[in-house]
N, C-alpha and C. Protein backbone atom coordinates (compact mmCIF):
# COMPACT_ATOMS: atom_id res chain seq x y z
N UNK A 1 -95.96 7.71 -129.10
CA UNK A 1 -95.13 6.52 -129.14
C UNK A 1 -93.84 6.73 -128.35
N UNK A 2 -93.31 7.69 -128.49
CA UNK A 2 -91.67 8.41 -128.08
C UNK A 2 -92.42 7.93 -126.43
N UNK A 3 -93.32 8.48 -125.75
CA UNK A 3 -93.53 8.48 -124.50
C UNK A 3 -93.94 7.00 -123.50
N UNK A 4 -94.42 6.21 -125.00
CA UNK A 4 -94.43 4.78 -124.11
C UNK A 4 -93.34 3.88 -124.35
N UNK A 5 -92.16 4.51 -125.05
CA UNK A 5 -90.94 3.71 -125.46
C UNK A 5 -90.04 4.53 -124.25
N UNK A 6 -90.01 5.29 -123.92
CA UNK A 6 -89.45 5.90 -122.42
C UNK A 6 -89.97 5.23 -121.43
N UNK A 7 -91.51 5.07 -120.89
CA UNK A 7 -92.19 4.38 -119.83
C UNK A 7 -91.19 2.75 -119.85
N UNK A 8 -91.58 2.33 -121.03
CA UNK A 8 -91.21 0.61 -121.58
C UNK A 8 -89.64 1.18 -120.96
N UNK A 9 -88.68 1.50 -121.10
CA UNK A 9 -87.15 1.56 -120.73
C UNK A 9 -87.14 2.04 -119.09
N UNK A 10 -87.86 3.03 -119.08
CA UNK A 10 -87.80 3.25 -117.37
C UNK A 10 -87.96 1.78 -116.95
N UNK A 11 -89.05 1.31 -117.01
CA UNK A 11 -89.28 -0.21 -116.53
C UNK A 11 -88.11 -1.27 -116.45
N UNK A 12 -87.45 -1.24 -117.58
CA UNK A 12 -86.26 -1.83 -117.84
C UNK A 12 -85.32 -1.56 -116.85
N UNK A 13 -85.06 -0.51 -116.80
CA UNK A 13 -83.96 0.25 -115.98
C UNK A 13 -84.36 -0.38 -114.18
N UNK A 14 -85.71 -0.26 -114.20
CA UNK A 14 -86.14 -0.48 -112.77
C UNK A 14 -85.96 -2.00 -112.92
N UNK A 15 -85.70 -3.11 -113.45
CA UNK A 15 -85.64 -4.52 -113.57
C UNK A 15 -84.32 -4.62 -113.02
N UNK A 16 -83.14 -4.15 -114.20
CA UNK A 16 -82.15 -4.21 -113.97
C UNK A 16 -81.70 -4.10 -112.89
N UNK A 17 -82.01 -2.67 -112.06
CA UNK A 17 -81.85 -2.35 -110.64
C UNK A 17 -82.23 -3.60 -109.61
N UNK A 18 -83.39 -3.63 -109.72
CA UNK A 18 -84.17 -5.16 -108.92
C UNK A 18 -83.38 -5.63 -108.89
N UNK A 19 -82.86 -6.73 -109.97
CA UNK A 19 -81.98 -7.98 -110.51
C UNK A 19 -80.73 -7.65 -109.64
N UNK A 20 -80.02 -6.61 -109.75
CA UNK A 20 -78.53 -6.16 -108.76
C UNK A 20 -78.61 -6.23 -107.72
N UNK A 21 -80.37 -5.99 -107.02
CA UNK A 21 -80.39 -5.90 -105.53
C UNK A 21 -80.08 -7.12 -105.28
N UNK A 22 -80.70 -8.00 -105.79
CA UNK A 22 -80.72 -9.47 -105.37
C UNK A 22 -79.07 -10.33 -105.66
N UNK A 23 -77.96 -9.78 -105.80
CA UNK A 23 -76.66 -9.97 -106.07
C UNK A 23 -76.00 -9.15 -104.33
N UNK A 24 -74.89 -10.07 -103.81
CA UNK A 24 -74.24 -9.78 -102.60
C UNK A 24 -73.30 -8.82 -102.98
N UNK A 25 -73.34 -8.12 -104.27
CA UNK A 25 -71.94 -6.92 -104.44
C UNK A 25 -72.76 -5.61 -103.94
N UNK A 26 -71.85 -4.90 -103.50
CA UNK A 26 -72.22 -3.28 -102.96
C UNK A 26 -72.85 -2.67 -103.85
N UNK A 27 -73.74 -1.76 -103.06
CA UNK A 27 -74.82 -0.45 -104.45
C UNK A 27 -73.28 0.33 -104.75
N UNK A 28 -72.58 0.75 -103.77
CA UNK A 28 -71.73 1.87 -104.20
C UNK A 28 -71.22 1.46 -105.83
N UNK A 29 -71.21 -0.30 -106.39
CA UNK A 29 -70.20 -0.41 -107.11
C UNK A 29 -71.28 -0.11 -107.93
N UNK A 30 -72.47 -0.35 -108.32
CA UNK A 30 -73.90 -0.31 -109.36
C UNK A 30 -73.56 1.51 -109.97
N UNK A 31 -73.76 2.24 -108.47
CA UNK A 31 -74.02 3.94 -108.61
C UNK A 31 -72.27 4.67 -109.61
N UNK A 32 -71.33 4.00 -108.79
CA UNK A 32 -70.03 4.79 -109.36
C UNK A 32 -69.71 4.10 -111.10
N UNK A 33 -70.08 2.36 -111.68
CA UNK A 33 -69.84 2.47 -112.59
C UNK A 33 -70.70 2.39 -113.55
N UNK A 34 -71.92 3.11 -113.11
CA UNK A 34 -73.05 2.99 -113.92
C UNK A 34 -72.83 3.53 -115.18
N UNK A 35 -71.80 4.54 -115.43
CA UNK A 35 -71.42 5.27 -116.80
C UNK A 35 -70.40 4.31 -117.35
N UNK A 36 -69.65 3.36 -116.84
CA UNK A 36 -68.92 3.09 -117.45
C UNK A 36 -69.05 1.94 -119.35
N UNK A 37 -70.36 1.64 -119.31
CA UNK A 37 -70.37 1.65 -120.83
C UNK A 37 -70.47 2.69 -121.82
N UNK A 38 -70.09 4.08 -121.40
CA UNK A 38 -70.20 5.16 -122.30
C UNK A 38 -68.48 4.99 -122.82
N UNK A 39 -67.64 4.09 -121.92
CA UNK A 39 -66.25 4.24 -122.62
C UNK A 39 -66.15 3.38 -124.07
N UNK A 40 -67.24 3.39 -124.59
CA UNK A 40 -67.52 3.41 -125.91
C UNK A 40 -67.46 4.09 -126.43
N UNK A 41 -67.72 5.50 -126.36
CA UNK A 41 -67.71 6.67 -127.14
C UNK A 41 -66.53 6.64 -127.41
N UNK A 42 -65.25 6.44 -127.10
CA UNK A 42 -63.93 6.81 -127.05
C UNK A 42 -63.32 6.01 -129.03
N UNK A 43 -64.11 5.13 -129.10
CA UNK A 43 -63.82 5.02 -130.35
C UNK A 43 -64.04 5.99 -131.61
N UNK A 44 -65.23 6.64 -130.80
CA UNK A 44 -65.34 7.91 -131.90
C UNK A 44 -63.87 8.99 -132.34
N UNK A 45 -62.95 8.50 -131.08
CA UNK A 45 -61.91 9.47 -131.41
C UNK A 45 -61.07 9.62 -132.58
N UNK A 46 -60.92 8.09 -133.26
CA UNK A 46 -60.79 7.04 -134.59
C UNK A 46 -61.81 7.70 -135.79
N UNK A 47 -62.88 7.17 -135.65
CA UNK A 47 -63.87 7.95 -136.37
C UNK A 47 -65.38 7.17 -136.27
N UNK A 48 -66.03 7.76 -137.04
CA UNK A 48 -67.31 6.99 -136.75
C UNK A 48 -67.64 5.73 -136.53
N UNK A 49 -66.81 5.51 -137.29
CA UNK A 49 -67.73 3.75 -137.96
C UNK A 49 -67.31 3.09 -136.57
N UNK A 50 -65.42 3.51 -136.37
CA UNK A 50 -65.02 2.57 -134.68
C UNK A 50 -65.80 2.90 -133.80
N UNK A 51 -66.28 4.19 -134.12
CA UNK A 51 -66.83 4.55 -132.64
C UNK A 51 -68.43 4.11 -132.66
N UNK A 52 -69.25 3.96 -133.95
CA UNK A 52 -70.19 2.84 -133.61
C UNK A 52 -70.21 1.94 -133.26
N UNK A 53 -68.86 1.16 -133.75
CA UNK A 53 -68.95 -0.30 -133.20
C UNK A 53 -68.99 -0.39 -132.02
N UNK A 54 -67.75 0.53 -131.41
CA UNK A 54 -67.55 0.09 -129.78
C UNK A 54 -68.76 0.59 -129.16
N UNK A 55 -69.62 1.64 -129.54
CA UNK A 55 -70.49 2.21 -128.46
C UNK A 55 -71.75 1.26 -128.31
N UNK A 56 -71.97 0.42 -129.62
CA UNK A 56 -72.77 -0.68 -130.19
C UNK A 56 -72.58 -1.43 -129.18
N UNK A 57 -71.34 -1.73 -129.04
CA UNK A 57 -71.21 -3.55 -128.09
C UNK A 57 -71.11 -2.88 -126.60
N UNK A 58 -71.13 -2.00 -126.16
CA UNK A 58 -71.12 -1.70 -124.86
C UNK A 58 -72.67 -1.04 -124.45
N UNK A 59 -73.56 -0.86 -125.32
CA UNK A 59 -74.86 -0.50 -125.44
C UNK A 59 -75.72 -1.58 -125.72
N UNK A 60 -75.50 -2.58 -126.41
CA UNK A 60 -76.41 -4.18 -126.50
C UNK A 60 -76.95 -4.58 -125.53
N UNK A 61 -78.51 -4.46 -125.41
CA UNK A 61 -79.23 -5.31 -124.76
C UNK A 61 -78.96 -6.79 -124.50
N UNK A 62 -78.86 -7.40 -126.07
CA UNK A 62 -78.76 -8.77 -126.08
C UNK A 62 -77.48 -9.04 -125.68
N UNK A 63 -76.14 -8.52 -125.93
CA UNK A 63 -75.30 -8.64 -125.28
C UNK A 63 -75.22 -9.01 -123.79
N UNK A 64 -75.93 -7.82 -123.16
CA UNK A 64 -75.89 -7.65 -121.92
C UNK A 64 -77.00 -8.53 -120.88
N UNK A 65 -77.75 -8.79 -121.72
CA UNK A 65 -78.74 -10.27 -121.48
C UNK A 65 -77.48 -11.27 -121.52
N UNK A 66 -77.21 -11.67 -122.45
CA UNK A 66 -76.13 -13.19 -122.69
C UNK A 66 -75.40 -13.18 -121.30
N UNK A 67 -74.66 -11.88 -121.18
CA UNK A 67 -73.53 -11.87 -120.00
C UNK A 67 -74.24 -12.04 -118.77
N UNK A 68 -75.43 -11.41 -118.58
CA UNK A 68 -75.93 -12.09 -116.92
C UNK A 68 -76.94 -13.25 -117.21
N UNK A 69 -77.08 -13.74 -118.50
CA UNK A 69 -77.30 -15.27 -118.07
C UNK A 69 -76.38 -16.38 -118.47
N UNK A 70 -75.31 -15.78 -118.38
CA UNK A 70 -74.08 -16.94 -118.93
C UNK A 70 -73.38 -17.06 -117.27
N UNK A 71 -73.84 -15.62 -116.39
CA UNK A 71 -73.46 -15.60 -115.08
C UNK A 71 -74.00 -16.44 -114.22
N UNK A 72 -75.44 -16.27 -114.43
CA UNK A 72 -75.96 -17.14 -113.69
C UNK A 72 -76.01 -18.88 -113.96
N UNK A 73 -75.61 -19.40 -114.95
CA UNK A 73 -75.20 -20.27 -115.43
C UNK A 73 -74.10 -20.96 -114.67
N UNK A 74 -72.92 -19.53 -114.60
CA UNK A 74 -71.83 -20.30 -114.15
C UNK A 74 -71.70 -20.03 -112.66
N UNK A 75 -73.02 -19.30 -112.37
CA UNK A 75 -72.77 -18.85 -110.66
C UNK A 75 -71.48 -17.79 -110.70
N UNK A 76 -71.41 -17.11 -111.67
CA UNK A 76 -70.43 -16.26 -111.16
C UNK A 76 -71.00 -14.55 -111.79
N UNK A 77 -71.28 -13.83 -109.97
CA UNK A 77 -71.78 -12.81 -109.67
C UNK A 77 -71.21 -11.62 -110.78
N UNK A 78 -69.77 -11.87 -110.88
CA UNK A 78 -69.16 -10.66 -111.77
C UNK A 78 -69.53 -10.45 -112.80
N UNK A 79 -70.13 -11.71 -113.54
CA UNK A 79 -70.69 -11.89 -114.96
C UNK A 79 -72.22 -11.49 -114.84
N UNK A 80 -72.74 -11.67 -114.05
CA UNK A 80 -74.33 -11.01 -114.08
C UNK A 80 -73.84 -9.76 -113.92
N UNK A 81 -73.38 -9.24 -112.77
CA UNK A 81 -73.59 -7.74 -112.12
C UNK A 81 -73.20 -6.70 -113.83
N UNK A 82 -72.08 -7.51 -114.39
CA UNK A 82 -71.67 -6.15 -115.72
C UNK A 82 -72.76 -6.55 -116.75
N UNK A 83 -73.51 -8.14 -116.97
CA UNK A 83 -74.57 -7.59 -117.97
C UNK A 83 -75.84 -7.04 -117.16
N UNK A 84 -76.08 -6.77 -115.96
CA UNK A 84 -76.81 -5.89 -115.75
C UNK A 84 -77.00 -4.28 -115.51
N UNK A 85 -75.09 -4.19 -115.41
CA UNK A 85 -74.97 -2.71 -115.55
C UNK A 85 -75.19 -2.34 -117.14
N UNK A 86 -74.69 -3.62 -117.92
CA UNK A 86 -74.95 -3.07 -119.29
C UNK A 86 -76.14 -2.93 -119.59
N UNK A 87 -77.24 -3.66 -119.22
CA UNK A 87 -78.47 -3.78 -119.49
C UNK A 87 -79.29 -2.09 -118.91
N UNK A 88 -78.58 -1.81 -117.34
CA UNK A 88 -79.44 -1.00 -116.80
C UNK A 88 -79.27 0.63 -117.73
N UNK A 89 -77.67 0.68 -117.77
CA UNK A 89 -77.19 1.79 -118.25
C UNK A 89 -77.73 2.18 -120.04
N UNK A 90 -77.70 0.56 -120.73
CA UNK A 90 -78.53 1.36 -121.73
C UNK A 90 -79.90 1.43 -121.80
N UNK A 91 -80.75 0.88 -120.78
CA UNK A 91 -82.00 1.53 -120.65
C UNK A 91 -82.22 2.92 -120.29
N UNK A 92 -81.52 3.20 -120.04
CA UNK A 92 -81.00 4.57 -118.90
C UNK A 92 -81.23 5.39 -120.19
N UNK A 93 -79.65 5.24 -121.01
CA UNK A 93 -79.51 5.70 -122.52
C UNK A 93 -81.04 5.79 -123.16
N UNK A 94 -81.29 4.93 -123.37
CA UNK A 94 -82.39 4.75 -124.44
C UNK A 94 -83.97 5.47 -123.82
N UNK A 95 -83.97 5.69 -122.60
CA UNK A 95 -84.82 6.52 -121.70
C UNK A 95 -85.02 7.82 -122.42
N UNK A 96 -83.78 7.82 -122.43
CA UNK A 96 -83.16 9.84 -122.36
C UNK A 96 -83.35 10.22 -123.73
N UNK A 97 -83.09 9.38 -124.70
CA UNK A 97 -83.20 9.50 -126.45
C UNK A 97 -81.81 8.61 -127.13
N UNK A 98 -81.23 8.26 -126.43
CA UNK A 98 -80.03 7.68 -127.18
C UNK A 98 -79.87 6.35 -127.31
N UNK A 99 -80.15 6.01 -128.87
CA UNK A 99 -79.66 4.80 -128.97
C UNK A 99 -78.77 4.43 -129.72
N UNK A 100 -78.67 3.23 -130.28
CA UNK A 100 -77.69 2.19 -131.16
C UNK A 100 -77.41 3.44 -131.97
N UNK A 101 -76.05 3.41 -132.29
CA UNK A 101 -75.30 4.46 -133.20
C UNK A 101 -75.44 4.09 -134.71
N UNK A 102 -75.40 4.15 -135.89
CA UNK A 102 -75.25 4.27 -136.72
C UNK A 102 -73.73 4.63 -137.29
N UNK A 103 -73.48 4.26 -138.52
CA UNK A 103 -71.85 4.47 -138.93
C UNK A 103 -71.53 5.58 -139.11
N UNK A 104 -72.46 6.09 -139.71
CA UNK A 104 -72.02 7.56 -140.26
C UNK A 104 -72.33 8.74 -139.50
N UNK A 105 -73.22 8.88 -137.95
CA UNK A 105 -72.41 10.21 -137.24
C UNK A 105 -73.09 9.57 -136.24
N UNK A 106 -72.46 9.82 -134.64
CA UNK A 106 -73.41 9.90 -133.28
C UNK A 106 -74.33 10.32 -133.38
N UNK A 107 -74.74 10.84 -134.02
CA UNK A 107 -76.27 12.05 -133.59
C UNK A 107 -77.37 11.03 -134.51
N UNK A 108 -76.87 9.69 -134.77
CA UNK A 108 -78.19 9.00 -136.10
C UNK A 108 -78.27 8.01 -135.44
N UNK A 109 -79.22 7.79 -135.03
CA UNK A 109 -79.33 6.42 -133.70
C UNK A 109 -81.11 5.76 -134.39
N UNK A 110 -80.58 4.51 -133.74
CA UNK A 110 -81.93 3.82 -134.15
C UNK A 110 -83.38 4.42 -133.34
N UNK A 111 -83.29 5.46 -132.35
CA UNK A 111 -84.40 5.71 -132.22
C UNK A 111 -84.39 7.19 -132.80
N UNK A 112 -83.51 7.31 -133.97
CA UNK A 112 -83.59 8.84 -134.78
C UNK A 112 -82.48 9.61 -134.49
N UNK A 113 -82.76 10.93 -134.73
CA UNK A 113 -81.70 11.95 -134.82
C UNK A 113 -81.84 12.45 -133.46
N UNK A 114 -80.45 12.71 -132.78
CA UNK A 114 -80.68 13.27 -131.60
C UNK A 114 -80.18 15.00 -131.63
């Protein structure tokens, strides 16, 4: 199962990518802030529970769905391109083993203990 829930997210990840090609903003901007929904973690510095929340809303699929179709809605590129970095980056995440945080430590994620 672990191995077709990696395949299923690679796929994802390769969508997301697609979806950006077809947007007039530069790859350089896709490649340099592709990490930047990990500045979620930074709530962990607070303690768990903040640092689930924030790593939660910067890791949301559905989030990151809403934001590039609220973009394309309004025709405005900036609003797709970040829910597709959000979208690509936590497929990325969720590839590798990491998912949705849990309150009580980083290491308890909805796809288990990492």
């Amino acid at each position: 199962m672990k191995s077709s829930l990696k395949i299923e997210e690679f796929c994802m990840l390769i969508l997301g990518t697609f979806l950006f090609s077809k947007l007039s903003i530069d790859w350089w901007w896709f490649l340099i802030l592709f990490l930047t929904p990990d500045i979620g973690m930074l709530g962990y510095l607070k303690d768990s529970k903040l640092g689930a929340i924030t790593y939660n809303l910067l890791h949301h699929k559905g989030i990151a769905i809403i934001l590039y179709l609220t973009g394309i809605i309004l025709k405005n590129e900036i609003l797709q391109f970040i829910g597709l970095l959000i979208f690509s980056h936590a497929s990325f995440d969720r590839m590798l083993g990491y998912g949705l945080k849990f309150k009580d430590n980083f290491n308890n994620t909805h796809l288990g203990k990492i």
